[in-house]
C-alpha atoms as a PDB file:
ATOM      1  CA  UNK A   1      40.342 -21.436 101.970  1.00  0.00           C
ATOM      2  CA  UNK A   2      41.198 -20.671  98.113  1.00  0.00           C
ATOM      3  CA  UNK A   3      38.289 -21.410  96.000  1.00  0.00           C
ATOM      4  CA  UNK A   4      38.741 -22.128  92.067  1.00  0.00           C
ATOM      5  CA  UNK A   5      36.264 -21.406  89.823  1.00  0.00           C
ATOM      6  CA  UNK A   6      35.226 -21.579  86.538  1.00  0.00           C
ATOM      7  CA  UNK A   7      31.801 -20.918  84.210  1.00  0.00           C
ATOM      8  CA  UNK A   8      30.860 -22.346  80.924  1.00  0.00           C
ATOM      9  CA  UNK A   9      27.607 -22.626  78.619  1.00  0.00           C
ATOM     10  CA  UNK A  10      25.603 -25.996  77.055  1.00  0.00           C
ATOM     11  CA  UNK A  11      22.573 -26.130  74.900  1.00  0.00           C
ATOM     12  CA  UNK A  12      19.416 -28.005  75.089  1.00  0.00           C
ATOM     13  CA  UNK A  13      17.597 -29.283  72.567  1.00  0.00           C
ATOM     14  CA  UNK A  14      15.092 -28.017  71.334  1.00  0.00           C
ATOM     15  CA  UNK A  15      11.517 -28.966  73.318  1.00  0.00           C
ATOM     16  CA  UNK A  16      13.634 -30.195  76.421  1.00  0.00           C
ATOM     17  CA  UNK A  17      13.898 -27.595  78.905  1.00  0.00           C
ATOM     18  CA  UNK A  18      11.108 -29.297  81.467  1.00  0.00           C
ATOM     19  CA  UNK A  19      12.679 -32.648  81.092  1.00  0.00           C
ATOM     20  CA  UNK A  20      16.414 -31.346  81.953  1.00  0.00           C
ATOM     21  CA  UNK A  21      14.831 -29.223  85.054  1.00  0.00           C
ATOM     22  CA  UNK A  22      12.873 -32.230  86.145  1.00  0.00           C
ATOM     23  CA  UNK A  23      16.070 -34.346  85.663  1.00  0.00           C
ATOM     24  CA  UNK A  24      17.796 -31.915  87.845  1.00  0.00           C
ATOM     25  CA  UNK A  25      15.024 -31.381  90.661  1.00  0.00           C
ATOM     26  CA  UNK A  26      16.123 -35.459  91.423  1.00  0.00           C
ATOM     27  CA  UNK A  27      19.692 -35.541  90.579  1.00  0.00           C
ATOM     28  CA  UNK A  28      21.578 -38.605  91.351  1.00  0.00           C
ATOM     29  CA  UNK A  29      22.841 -38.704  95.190  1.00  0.00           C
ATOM     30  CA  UNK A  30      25.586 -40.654  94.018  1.00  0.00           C
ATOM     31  CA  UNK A  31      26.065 -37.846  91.170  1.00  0.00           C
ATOM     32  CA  UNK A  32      25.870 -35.079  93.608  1.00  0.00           C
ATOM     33  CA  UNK A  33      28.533 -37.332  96.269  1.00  0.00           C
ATOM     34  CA  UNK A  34      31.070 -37.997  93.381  1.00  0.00           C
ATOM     35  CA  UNK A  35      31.111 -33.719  92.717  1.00  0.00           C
ATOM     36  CA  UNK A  36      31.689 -33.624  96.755  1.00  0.00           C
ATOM     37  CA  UNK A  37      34.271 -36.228  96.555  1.00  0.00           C
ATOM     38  CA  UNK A  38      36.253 -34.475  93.425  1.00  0.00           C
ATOM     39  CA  UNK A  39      36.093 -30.736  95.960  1.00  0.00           C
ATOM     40  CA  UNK A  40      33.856 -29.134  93.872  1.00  0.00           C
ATOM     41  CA  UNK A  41      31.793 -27.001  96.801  1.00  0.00           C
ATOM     42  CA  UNK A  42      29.462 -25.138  95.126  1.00  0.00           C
ATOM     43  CA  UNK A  43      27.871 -26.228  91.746  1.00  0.00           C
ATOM     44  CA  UNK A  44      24.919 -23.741  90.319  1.00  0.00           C
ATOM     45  CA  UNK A  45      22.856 -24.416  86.775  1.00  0.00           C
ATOM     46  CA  UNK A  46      21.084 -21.533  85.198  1.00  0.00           C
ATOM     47  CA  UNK A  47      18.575 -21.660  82.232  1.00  0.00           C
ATOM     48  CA  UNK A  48      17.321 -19.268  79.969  1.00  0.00           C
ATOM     49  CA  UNK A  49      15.711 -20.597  77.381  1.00  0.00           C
ATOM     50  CA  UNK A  50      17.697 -23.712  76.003  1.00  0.00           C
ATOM     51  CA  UNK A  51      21.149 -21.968  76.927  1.00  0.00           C
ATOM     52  CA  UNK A  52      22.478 -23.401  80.340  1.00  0.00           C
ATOM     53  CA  UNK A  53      25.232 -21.346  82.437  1.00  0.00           C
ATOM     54  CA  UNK A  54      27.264 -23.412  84.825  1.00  0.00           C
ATOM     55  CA  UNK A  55      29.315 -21.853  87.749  1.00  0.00           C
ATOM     56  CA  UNK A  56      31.368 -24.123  89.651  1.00  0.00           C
ATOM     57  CA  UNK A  57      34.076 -24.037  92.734  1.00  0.00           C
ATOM     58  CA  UNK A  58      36.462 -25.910  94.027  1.00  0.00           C
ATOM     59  CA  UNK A  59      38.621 -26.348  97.057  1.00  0.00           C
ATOM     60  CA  UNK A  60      41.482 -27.296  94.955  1.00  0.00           C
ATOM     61  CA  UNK A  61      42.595 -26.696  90.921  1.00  0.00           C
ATOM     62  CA  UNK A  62      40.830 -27.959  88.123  1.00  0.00           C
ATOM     63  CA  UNK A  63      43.160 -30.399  86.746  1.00  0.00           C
ATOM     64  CA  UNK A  64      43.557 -31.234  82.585  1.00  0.00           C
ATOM     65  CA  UNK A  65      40.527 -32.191  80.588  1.00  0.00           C
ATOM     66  CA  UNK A  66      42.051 -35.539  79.339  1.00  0.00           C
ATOM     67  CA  UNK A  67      41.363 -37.208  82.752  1.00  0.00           C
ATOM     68  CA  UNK A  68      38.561 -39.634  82.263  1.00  0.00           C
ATOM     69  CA  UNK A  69      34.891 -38.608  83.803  1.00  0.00           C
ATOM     70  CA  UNK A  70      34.300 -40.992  86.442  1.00  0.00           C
ATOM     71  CA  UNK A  71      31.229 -44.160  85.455  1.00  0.00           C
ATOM     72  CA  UNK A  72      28.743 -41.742  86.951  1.00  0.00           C
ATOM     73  CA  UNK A  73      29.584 -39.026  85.243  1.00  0.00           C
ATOM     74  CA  UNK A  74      29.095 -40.800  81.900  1.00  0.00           C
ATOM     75  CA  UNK A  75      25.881 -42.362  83.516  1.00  0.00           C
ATOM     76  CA  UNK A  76      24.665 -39.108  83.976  1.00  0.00           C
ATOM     77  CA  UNK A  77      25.966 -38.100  80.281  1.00  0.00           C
ATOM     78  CA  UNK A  78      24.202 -41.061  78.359  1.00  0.00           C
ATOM     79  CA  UNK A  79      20.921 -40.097  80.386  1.00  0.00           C
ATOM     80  CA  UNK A  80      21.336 -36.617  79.248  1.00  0.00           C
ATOM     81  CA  UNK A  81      22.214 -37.008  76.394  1.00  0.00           C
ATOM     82  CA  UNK A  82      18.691 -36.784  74.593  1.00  0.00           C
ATOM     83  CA  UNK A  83      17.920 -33.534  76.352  1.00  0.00           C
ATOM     84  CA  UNK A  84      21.650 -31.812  75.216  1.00  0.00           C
ATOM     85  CA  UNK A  85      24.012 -30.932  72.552  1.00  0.00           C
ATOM     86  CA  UNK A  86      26.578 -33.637  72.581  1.00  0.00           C
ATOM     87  CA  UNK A  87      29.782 -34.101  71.288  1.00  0.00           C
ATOM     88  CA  UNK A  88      28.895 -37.403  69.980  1.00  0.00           C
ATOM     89  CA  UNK A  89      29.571 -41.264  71.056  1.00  0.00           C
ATOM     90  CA  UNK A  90      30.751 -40.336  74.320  1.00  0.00           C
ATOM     91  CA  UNK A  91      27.642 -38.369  74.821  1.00  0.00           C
ATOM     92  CA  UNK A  92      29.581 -35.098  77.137  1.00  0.00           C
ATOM     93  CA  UNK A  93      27.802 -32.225  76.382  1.00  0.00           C
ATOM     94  CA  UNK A  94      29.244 -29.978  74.176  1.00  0.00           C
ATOM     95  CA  UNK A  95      30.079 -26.644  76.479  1.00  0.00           C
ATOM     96  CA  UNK A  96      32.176 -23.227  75.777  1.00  0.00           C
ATOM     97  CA  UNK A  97      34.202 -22.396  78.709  1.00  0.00           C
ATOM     98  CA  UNK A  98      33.391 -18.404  79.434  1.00  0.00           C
ATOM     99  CA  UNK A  99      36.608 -15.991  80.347  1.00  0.00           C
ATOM    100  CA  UNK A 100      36.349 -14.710  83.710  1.00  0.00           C
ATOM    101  CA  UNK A 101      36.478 -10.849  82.653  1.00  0.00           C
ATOM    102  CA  UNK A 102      35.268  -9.546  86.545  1.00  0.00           C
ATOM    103  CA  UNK A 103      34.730 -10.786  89.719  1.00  0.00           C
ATOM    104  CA  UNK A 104      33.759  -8.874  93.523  1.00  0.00           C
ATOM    105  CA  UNK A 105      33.994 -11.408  96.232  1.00  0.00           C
ATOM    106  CA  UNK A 106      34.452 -10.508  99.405  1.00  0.00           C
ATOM    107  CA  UNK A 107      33.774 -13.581 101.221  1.00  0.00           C
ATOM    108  CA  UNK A 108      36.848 -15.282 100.481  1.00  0.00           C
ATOM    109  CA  UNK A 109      39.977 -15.832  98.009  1.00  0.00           C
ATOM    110  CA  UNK A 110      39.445 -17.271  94.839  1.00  0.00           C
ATOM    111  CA  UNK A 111      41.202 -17.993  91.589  1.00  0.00           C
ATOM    112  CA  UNK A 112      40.136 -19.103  88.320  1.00  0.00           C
END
């Protein structure tokens, strides 16, 4: 199976890194089945500090940004929201996409 991937960086503010790991220690099941639902298959956070790193795969490509997040998506957002650097209104955190500059992976085929 050909995996897609694809990383990317958000920012906490400041004095909420316990409340966005507790957030995340009881995500959503319906959060977590509308990810399986879109193919994503693996889905990892990282924090250091109030920098997050996101790695994400996919059993198929990751179509164009100007499809809408689905309602629980922007749930999810809103509830966020307090805890992250958003891009406003629509409350989506604010992320930089990171290059893919190396990858080893001998498990399977990917492509970014």
């Amino acid at each position: 199976m050909t995996l897609y991937r694809r990383a990317w960086t958000m920012q906490l503010r400041e004095g909420a890194e316990a409340a966005y790991d507790d957030a995340h220690a009881a995500i959503w099941p319906e959060l977590k089945a509308q990810m399986t639902a879109s193919g994503i298959v693996r889905f990892f956070l990282y924090r250091s500090g109030r920098t997050i790193f996101a790695f994400q795969e996919r059993d198929q490509p990751f179509g164009p940004t100007t499809v809408p997040p689905s309602d629980v998506t922007v749930r999810w957002w809103r509830t966020m929201a307090p805890l992250m650097v958003t891009e406003g209104a629509n409350h989506r955190p604010v992320h930089h996409t990171l290059r893919e500059v190396f990858a080893l992976d001998t498990t399977s085929e990917t492509e970014t």
